[in-house]
C-alpha atoms as a PDB file:
ATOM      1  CA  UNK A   1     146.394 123.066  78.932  1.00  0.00           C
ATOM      2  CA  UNK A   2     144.327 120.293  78.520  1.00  0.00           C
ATOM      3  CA  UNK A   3     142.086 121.392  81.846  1.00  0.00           C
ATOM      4  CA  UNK A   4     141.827 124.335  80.681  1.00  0.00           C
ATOM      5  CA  UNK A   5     140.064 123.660  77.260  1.00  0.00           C
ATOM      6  CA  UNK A   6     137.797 120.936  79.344  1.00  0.00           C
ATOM      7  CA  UNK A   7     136.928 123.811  81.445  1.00  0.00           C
ATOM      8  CA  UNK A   8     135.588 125.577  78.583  1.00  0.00           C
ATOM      9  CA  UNK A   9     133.573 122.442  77.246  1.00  0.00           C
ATOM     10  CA  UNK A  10     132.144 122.042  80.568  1.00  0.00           C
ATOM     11  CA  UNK A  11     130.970 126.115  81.191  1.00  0.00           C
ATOM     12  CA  UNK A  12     129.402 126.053  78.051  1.00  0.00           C
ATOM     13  CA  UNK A  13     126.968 123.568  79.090  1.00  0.00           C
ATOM     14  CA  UNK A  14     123.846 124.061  82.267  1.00  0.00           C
ATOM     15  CA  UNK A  15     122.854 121.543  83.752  1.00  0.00           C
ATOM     16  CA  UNK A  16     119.535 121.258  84.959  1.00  0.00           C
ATOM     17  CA  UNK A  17     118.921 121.766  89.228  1.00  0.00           C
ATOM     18  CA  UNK A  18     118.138 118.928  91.479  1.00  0.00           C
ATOM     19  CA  UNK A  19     114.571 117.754  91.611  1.00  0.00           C
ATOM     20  CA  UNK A  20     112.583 118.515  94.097  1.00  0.00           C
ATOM     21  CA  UNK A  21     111.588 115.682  96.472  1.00  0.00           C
ATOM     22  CA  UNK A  22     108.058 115.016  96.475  1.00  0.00           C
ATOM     23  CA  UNK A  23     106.438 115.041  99.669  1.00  0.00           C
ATOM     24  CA  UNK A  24     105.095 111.796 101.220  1.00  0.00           C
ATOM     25  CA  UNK A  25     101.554 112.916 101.290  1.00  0.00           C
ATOM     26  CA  UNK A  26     101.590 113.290  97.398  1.00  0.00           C
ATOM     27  CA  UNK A  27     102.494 109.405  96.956  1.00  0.00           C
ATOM     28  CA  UNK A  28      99.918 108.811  99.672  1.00  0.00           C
ATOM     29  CA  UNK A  29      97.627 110.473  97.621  1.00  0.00           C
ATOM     30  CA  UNK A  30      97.920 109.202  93.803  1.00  0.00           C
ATOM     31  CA  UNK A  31      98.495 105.823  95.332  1.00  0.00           C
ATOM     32  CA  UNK A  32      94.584 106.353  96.754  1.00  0.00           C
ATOM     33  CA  UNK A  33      93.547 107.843  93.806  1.00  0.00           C
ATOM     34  CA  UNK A  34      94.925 104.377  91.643  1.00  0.00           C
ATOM     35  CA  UNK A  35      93.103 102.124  93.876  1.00  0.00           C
ATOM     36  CA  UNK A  36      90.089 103.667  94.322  1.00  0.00           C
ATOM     37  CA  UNK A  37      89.971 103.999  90.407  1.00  0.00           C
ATOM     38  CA  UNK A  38      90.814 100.248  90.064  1.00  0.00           C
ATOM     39  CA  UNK A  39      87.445  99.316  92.885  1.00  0.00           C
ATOM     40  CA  UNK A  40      85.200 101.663  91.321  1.00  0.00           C
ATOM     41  CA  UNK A  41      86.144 100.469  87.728  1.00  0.00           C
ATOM     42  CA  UNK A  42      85.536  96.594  89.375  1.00  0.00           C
ATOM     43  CA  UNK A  43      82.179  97.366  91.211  1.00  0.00           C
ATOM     44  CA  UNK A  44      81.352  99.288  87.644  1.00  0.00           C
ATOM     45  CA  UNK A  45      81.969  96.460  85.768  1.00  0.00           C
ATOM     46  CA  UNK A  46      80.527  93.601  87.902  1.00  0.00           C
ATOM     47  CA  UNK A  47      77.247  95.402  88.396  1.00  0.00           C
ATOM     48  CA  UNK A  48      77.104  95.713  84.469  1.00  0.00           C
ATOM     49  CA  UNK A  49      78.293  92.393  83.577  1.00  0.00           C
ATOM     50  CA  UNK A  50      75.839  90.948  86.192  1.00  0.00           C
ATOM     51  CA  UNK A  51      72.881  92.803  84.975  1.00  0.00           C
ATOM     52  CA  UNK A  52      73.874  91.263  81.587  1.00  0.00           C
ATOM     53  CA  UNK A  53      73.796  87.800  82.459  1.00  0.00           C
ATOM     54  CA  UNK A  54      70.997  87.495  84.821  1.00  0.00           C
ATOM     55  CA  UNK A  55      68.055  86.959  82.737  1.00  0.00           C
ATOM     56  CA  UNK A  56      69.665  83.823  80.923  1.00  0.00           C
ATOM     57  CA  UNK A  57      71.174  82.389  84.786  1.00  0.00           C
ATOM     58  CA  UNK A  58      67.690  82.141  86.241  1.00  0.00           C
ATOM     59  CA  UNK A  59      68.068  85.776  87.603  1.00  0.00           C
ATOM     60  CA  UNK A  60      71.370  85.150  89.276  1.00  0.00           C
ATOM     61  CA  UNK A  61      74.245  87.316  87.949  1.00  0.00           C
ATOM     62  CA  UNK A  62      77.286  85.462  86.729  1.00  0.00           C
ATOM     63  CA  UNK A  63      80.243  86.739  86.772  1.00  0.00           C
ATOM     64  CA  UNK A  64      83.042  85.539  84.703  1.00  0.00           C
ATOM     65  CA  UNK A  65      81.592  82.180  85.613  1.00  0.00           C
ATOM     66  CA  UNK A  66      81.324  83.324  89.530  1.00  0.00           C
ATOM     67  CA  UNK A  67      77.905  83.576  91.144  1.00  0.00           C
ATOM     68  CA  UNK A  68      77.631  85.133  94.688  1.00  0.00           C
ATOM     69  CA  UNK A  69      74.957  84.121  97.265  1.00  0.00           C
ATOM     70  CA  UNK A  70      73.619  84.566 100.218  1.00  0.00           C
ATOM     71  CA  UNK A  71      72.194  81.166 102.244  1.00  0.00           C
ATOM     72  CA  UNK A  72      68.340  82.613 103.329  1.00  0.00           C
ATOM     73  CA  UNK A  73      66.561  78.999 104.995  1.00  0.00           C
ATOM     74  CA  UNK A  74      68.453  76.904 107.379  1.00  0.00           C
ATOM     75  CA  UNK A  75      68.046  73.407 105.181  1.00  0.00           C
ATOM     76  CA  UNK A  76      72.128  72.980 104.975  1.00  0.00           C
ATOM     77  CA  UNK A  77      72.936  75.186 107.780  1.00  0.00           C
ATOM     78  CA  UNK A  78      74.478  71.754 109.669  1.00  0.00           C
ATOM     79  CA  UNK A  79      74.985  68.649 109.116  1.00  0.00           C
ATOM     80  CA  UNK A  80      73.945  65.114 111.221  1.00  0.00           C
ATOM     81  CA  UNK A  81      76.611  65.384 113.379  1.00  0.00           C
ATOM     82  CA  UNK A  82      75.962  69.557 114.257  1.00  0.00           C
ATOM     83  CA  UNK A  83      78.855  70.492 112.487  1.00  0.00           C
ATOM     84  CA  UNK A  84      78.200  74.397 110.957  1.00  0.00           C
ATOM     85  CA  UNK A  85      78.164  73.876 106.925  1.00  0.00           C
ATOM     86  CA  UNK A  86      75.999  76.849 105.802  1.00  0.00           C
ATOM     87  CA  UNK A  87      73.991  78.881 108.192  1.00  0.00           C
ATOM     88  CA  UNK A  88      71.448  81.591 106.973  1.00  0.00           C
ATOM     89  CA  UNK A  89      73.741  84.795 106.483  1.00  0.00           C
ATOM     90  CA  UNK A  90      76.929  83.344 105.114  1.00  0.00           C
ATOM     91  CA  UNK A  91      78.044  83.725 101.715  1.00  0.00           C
ATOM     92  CA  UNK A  92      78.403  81.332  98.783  1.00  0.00           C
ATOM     93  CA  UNK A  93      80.582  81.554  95.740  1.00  0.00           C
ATOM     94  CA  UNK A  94      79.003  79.171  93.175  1.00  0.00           C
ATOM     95  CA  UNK A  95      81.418  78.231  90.441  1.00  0.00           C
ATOM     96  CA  UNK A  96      80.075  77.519  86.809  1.00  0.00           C
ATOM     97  CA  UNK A  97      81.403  73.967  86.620  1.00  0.00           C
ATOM     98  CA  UNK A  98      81.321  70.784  83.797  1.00  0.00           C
ATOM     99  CA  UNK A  99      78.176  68.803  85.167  1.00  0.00           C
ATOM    100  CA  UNK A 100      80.286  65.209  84.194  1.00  0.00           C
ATOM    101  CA  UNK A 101      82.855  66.831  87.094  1.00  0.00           C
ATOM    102  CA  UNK A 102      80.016  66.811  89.908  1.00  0.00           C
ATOM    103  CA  UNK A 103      80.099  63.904  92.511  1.00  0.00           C
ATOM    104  CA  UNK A 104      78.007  62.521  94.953  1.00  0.00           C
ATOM    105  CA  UNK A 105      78.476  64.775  98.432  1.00  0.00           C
ATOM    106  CA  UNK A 106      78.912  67.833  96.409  1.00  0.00           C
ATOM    107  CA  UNK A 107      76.668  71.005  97.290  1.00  0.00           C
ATOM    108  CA  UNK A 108      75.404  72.686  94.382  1.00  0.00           C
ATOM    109  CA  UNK A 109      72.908  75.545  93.874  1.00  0.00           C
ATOM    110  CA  UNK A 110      70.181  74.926  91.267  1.00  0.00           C
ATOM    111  CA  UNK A 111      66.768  76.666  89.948  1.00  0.00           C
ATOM    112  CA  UNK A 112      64.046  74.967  91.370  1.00  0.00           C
ATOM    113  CA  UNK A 113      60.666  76.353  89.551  1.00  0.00           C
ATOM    114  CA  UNK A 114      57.813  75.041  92.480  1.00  0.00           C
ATOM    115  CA  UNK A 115      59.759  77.553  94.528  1.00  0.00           C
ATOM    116  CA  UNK A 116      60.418  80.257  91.769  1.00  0.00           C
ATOM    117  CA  UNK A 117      63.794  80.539  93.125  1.00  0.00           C
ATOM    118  CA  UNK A 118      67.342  78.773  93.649  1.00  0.00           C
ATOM    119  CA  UNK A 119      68.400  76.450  96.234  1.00  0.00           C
ATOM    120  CA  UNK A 120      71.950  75.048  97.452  1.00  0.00           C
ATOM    121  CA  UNK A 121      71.744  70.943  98.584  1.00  0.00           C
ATOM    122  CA  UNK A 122      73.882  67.830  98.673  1.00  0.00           C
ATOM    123  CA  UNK A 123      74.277  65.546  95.655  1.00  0.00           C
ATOM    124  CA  UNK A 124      73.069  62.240  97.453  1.00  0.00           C
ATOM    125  CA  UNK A 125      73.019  60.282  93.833  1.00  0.00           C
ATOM    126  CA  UNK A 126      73.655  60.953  90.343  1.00  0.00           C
ATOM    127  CA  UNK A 127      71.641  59.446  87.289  1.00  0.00           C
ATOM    128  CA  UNK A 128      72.283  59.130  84.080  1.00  0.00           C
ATOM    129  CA  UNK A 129      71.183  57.824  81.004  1.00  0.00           C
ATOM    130  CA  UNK A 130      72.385  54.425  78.579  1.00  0.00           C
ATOM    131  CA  UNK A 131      75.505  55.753  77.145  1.00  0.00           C
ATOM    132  CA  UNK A 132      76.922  57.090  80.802  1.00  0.00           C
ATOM    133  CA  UNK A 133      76.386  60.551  80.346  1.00  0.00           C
ATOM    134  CA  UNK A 134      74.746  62.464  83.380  1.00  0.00           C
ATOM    135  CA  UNK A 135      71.112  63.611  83.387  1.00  0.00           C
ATOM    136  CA  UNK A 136      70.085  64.663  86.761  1.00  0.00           C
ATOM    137  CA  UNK A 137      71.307  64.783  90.164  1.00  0.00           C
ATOM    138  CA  UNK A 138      69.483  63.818  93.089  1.00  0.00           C
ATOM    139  CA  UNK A 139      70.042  66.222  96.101  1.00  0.00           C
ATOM    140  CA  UNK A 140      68.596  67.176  99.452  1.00  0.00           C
ATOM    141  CA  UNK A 141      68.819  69.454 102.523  1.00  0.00           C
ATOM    142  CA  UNK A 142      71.200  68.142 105.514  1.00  0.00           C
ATOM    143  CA  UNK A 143      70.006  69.960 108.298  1.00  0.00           C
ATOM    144  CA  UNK A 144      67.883  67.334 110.105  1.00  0.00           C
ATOM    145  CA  UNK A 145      66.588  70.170 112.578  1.00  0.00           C
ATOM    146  CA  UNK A 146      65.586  72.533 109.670  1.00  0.00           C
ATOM    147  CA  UNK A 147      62.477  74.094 109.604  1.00  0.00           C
ATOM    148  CA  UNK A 148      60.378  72.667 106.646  1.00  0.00           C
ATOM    149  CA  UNK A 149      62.784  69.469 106.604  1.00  0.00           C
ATOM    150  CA  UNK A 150      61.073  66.541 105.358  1.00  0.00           C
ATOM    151  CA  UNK A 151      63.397  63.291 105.203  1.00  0.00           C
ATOM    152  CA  UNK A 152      61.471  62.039 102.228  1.00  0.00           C
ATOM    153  CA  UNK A 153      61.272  65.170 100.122  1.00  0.00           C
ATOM    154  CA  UNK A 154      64.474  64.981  97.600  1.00  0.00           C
ATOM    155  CA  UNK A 155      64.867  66.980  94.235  1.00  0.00           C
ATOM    156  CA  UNK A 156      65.640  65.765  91.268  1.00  0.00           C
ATOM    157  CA  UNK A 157      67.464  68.239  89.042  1.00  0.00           C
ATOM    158  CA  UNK A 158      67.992  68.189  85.632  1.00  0.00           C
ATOM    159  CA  UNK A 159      71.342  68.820  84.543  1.00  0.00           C
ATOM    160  CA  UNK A 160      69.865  72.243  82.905  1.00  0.00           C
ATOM    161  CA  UNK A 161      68.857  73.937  85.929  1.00  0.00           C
ATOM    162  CA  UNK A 162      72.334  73.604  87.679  1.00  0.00           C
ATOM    163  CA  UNK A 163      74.096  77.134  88.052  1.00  0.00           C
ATOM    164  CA  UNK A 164      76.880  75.532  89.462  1.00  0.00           C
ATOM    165  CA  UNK A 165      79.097  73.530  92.394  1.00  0.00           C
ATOM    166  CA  UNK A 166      79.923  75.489  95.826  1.00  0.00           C
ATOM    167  CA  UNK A 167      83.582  76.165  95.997  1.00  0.00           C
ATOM    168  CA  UNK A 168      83.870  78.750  98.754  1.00  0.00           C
ATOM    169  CA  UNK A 169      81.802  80.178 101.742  1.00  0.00           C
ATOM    170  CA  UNK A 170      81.943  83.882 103.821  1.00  0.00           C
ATOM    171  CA  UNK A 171      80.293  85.742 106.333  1.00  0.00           C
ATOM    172  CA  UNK A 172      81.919  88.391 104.942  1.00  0.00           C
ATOM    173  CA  UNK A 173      80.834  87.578 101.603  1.00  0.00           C
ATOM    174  CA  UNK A 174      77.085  87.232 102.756  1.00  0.00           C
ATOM    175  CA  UNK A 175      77.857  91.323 104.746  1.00  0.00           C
ATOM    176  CA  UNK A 176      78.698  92.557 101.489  1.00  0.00           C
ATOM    177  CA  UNK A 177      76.604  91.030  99.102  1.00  0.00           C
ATOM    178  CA  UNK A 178      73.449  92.038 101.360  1.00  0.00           C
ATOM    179  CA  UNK A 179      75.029  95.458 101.523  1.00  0.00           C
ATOM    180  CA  UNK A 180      75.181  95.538  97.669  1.00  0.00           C
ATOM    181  CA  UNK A 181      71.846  94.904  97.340  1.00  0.00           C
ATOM    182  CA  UNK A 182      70.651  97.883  98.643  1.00  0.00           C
ATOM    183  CA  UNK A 183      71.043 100.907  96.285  1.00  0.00           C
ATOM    184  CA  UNK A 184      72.064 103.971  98.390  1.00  0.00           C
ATOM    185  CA  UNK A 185      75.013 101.350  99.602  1.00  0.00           C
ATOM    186  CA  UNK A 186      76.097 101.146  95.899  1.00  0.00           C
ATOM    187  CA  UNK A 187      75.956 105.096  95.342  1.00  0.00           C
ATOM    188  CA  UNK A 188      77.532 105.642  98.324  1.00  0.00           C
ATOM    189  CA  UNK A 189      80.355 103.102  97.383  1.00  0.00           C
ATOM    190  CA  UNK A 190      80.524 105.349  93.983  1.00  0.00           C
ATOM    191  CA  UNK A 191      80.297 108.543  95.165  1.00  0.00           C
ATOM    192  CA  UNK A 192      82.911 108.488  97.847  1.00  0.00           C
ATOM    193  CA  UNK A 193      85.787 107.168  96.136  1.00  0.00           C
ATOM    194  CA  UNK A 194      84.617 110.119  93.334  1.00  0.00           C
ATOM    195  CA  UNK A 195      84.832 112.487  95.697  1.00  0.00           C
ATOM    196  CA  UNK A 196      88.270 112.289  97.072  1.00  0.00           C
ATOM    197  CA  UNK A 197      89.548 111.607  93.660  1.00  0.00           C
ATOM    198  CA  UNK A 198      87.927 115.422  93.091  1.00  0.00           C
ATOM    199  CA  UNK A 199      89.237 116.474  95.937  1.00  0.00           C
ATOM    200  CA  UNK A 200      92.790 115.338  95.102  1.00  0.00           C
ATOM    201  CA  UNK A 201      93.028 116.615  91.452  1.00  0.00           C
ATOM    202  CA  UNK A 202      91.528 120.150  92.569  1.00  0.00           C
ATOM    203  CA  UNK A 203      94.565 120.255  94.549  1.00  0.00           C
ATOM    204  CA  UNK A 204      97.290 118.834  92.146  1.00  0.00           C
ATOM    205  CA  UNK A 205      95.572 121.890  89.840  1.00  0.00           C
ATOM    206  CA  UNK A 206      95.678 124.236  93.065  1.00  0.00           C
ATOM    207  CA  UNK A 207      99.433 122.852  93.314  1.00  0.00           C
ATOM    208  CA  UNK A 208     100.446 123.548  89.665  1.00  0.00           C
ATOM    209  CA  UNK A 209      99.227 126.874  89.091  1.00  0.00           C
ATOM    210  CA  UNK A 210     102.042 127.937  92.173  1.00  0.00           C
ATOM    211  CA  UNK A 211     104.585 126.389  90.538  1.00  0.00           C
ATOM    212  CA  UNK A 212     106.807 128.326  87.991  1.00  0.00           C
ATOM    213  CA  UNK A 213     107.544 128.237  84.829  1.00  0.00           C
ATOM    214  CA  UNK A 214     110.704 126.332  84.886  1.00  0.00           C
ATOM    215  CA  UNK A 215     109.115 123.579  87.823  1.00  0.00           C
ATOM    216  CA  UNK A 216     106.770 123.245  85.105  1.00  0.00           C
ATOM    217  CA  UNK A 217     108.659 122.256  82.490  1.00  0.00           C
ATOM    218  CA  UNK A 218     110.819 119.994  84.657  1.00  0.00           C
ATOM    219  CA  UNK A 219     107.670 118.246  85.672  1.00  0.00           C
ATOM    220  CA  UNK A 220     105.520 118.294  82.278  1.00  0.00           C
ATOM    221  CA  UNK A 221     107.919 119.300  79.495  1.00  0.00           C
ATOM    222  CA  UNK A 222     109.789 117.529  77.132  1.00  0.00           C
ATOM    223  CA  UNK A 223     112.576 116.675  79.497  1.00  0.00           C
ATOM    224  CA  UNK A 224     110.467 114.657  82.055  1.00  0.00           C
ATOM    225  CA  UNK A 225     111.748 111.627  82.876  1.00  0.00           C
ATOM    226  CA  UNK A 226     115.187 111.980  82.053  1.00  0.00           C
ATOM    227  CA  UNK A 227     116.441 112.284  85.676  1.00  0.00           C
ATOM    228  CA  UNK A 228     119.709 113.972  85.613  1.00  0.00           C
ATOM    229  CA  UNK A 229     119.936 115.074  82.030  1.00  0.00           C
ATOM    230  CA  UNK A 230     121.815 118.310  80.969  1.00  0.00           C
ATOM    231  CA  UNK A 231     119.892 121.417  79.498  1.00  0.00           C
ATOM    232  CA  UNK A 232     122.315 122.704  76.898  1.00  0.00           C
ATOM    233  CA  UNK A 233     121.857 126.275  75.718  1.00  0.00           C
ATOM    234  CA  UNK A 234     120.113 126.166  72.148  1.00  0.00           C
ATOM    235  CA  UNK A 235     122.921 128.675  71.009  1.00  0.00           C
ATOM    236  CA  UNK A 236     125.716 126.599  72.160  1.00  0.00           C
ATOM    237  CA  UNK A 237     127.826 125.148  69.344  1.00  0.00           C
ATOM    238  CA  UNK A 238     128.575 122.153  70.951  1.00  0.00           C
ATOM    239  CA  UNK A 239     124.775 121.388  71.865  1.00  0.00           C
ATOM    240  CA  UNK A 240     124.056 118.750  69.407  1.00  0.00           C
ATOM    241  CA  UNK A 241     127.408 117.203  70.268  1.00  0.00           C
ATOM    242  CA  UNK A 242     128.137 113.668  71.917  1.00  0.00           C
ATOM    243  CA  UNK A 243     130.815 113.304  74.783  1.00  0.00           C
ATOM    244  CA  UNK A 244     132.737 111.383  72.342  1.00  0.00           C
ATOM    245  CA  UNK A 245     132.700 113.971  69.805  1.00  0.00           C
ATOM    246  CA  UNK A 246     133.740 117.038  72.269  1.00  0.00           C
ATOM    247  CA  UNK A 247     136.889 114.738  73.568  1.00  0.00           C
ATOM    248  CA  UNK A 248     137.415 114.723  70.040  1.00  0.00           C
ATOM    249  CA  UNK A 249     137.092 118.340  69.713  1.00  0.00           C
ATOM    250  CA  UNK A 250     139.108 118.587  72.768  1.00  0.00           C
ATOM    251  CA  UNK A 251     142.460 117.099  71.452  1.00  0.00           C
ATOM    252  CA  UNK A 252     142.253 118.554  68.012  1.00  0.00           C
ATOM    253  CA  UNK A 253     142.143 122.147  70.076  1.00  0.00           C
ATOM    254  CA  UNK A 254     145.024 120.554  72.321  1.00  0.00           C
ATOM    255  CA  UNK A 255     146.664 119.812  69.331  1.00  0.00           C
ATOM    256  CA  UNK A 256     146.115 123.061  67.382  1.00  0.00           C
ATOM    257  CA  UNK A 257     146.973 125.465  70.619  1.00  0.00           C
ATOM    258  CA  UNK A 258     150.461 123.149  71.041  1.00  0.00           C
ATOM    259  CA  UNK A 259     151.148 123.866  66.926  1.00  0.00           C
ATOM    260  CA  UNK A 260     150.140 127.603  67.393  1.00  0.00           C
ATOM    261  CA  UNK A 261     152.930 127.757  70.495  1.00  0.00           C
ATOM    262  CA  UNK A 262     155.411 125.650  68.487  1.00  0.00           C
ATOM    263  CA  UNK A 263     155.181 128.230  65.546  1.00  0.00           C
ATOM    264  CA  UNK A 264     155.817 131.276  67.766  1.00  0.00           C
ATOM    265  CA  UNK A 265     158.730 130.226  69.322  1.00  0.00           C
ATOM    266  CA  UNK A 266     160.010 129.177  66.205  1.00  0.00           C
ATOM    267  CA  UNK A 267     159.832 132.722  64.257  1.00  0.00           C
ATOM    268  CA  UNK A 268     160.980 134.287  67.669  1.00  0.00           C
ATOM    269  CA  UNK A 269     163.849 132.002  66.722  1.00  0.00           C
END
């Protein structure tokens, strides 16, 4: 008896048909369409953030206290002993640093105004002033084979025109940032990504106008995201009902169908 009336509980509700699995392709696919969203949202905002900052960074852009450069003269590209330190090409990442935290054999990039430009050298001696705080750094090229080397011809930079203490070099970097400079290299880096994120939402649209109405409300409606939930029939009495409350209902119809059977056996009596 008892199966029978949880037969009845469990015909009156539908449940909703297996999912469809997803095909590989589709994950492929979104999970392109997230990171090329994420890189053009980071080239977007580091080309805006560094167009912000470079007129007050002696027209280097500064990002997030980062600056990127690219080593153009061979004054540091070795040292005395022909070790490779920074050849013209590479890449430098220049970190915004506390001045009081620069020491002497440091490289750091500075503005230096005969030149109307920047320049990355070697801290050879630091000065400062009566009460110990730092004023200017003396610096100079390594490369003893440079070019326009001149032994005697040292800088002495005020602790204004610092951008910053070398922390990292690339050849990479130096590919890329050249690379950036050029504008059809940017659009193109823009445009691309754009284009297959088109590509792939024309055919998620081509995709959802085949499906039908109920593969649409599985995947948009109300019920997505609750995998393996039941669809009860709006009509059904026991709809609104929790699985506690039908094994309720369940024994109380047990009980009732046992006291209907009782009662006609006894007045057959």
């Amino acid at each position: 008896m008892e199966d029978k009336v949880e037969q009845e509980i469990v015909e009156d509700t539908k449940k909703i048909e297996p999912k469809k699995k997803k095909s590989p392709m589709s994950y492929v696919r979104k999970v392109l369409d997230y990171v090329l969203i994420i890189f053009i949202a980071v080239i977007a905002v580091a080309e805006v953030v560094g167009l912000a900052t470079k007129s007050s960074n002696y027209d280097v852009p500064n990002i997030f206290g980062y600056q990127f450069l690219v080593v153009e003269t061979d004054s540091m590209a070795e040292d005395e002993f022909g070790n490779e330190v920074y050849p013209v090409g590479v890449g430098l990442i220049c970190q915004k640093v506390d001045v009081d935290t620069i020491e002497v054999g440091d490289d750091i990039t500075f503005y230096w105004s005969s030149i109307n430009s920047t320049i990355t050298h070697r801290v050879y001696e630091i000065e400062t002033d009566d009460n110990g705080e730092v004023e200017s750094f003396l610096c100079h090229g390594i490369n003893a084979n440079a070019e326009l080397y001149n032994a005697s011809q040292f800088q002495d930079v005020s602790v204004d025109l610092v951008l910053g203490k070398i922390v990292a070099k690339s050849y990479a970097l130096g590919n890329f940032i050249t690379a950036m400079q050029t504008p059809y290299v940017v659009i193109l880096l823009i445009i691309i990504p754009a284009g297959f994120i088109t590509v792939s939402s024309v055919i998620d649209m081509i995709n959802v106008k085949k499906m039908s109405e109920e593969e649409l409300e599985e995947k948009y409606g109300e019920g997505k995201g609750k995998k393996d939930k039941p669809q009860v029939d709006p009509n059904d009495p026991l709809a609104g009902m929790s699985e506690e409350e039908k094994e309720e209902l369940k024994k109380q119809m047990i009980e009732e169908i046992l006291d209907s059977e009782k009662g006609e056996k006894d007045e057959k009596k």
